[in-house]
Structure formats: structure tokens, C-alpha cells
Protein backbone atom coordinates (compact mmCIF):
# COMPACT_ATOMS: atom_id res chain seq x y z
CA UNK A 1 5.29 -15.30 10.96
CA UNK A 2 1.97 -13.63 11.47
CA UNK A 3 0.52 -11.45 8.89
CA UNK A 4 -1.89 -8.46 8.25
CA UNK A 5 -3.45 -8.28 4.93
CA UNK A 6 -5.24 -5.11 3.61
CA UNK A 7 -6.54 -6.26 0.62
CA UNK A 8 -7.70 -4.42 -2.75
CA UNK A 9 -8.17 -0.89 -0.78
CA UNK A 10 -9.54 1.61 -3.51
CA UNK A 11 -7.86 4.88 -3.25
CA UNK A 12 -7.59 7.49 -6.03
CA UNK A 13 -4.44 9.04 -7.16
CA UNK A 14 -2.70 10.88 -9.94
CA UNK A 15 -0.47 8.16 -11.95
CA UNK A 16 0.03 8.18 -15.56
CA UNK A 17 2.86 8.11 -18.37
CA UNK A 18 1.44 11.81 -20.25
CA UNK A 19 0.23 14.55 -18.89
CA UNK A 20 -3.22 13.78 -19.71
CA UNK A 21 -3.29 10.48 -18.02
CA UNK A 22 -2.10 12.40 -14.63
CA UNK A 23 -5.00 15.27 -15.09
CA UNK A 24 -7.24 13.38 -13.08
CA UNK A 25 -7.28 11.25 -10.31
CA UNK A 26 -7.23 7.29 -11.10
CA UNK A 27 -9.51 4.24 -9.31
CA UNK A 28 -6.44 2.10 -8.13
CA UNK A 29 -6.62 -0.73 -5.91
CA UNK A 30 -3.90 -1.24 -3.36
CA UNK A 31 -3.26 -4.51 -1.17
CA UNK A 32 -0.45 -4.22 1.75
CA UNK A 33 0.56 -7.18 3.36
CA UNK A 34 2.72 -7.16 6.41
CA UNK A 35 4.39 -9.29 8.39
CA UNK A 36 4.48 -8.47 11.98
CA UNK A 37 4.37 -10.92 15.47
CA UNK A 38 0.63 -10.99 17.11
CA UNK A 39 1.88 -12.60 19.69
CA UNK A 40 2.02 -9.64 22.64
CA UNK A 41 -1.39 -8.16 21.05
CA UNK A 42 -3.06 -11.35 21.23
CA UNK A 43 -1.61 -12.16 24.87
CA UNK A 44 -2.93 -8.94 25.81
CA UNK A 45 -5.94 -8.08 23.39
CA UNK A 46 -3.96 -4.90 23.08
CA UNK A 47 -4.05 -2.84 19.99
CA UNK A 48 -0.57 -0.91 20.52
CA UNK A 49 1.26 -4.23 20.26
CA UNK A 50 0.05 -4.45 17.06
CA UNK A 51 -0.14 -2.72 13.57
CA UNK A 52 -3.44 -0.45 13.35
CA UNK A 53 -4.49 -1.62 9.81
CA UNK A 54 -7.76 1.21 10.18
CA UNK A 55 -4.63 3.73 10.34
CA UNK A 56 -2.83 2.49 7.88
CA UNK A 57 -6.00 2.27 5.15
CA UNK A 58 -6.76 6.03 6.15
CA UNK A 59 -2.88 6.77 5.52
CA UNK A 60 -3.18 5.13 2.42
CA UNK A 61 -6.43 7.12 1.26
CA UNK A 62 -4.46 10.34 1.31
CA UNK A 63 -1.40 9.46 0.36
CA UNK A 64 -1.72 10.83 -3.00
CA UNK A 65 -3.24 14.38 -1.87
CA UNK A 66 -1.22 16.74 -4.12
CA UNK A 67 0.96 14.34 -5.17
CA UNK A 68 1.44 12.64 -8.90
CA UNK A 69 3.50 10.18 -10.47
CA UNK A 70 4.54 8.60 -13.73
CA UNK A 71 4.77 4.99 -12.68
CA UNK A 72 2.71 2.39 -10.35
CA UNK A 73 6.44 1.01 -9.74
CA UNK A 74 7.08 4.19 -7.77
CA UNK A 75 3.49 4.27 -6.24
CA UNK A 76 3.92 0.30 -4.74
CA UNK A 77 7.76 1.05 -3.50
CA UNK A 78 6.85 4.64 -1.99
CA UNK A 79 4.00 2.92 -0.15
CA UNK A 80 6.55 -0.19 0.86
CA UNK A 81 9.01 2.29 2.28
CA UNK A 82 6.39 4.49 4.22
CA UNK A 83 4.85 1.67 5.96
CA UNK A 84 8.01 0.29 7.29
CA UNK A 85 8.99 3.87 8.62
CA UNK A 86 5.97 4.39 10.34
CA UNK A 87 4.24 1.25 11.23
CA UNK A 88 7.40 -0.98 11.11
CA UNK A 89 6.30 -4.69 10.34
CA UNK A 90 9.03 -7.22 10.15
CA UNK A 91 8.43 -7.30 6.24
CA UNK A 92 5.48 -5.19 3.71
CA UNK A 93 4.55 -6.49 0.29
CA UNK A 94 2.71 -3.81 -2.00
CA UNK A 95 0.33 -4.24 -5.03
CA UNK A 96 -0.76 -1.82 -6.97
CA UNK A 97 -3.74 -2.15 -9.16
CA UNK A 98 -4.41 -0.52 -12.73
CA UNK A 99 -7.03 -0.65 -15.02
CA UNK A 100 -5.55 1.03 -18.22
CA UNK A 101 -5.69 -1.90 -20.78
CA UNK A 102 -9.05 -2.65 -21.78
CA UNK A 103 -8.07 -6.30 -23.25
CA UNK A 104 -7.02 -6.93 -19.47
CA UNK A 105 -8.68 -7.25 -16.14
CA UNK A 106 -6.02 -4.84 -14.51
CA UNK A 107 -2.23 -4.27 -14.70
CA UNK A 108 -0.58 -5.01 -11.32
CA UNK A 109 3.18 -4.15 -9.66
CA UNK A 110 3.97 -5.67 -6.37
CA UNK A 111 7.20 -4.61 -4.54
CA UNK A 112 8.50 -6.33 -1.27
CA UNK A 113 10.46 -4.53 1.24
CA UNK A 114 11.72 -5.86 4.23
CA UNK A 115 13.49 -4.11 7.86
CA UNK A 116 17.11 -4.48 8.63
CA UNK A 117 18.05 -6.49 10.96
């Protein structure tokens, strides 16, 4: 299967355990990889038979507009459900990217969600 990988997309939302943590908007970086056929795009050079990954990075920039949450879990598997609703690859794996623990380069959740058949 064919795949489209947005990789390490910085967006800034409102995640955090306290209060405090939420009050201001966090660097995350977010990688979405889907699976999806290129076979009709690439037959026809044809965007619409294809997922529109410049969409779907705008989508993801303001996703978090007026939104917060407690957990990156939540973030990755909101994310994984949205893009199969609206840009409906055959299978979406999310990573979410935090950098809350100094002694580490960042904390990371992935979450894999897939279309029924």
C-alpha cells in the first residue's frame, strides 16, 4: 500500500496535566501517516484522487483553536479519528510530540486507526 507521510508538522496547542501547563499554548510536533492507493492520482496526475496533504497540514494547524486537553493520548487519537472522517485513507498513524522532560529529547504517543471494511 501507498503512503503519505506528513512528518514532524509544528503546531501549537493547549495540552497539559494542571491548569498551568494548559495556560498557554505548547510547540508540539505532529507526524500523520496514511495509507491510501496513488494509483488513480498517479494514472491521472489528478489531485482529487488523492489525499491533499497541504489541506490536511492547514487542518492540523488549527485544530487546537479554542480547544485544550489533558493528554497527548487524546490529542494523537482525536487527530486519527478526524482524518479518517474527512480525508478517509485506508489506514492513519498519529504521533504526537512533547517536549516536557528536560532529561529527554521529547515524549511521543502514536495511535493507529484504521477504516472498516
Amino acid at each position: 500500500m501507498d503512503r503519505i507521510i506528513i512528518k514532524d508538522l509544528e503546531v501549537c496547542y493547549r495540552v497539559g496535566v494542571t491548569e498551568e501547563e494548559r495556560a498557554e499554548p505548547q510547540r508540539l510536533l505532529v507526524t500523520v501517516e496514511m495509507e491510501h492507493s496513488f494509483a488513480a492520482a498517479a494514472r491521472g496526475d489528478d489531485l482529487e484522487q488523492t489525499i491533499n496533504y497541504h489541506a490536511l497540514a492547514q487542518r492540523l494547524r488549527g485544530f487546537g483553536e479554542g480547544r485544550s486537553w489533558r493528554l497527548i493520548e487524546t490529542v494523537a487519537v482525536e487527530i486519527a479519528q478526524g482524518v479518517l472522517l474527512e480525508f478517509r485513507p485506508r489506514r492513519v498513524e498519529v504521533e504526537v510530540k512533547k517536549f516536557v522532560l528536560r532529561e529527554a529529547a521529547y515524549v511521543a504517543v502514536r495511535a493507529s486507526r484504521a477504516r472498516r471494511k
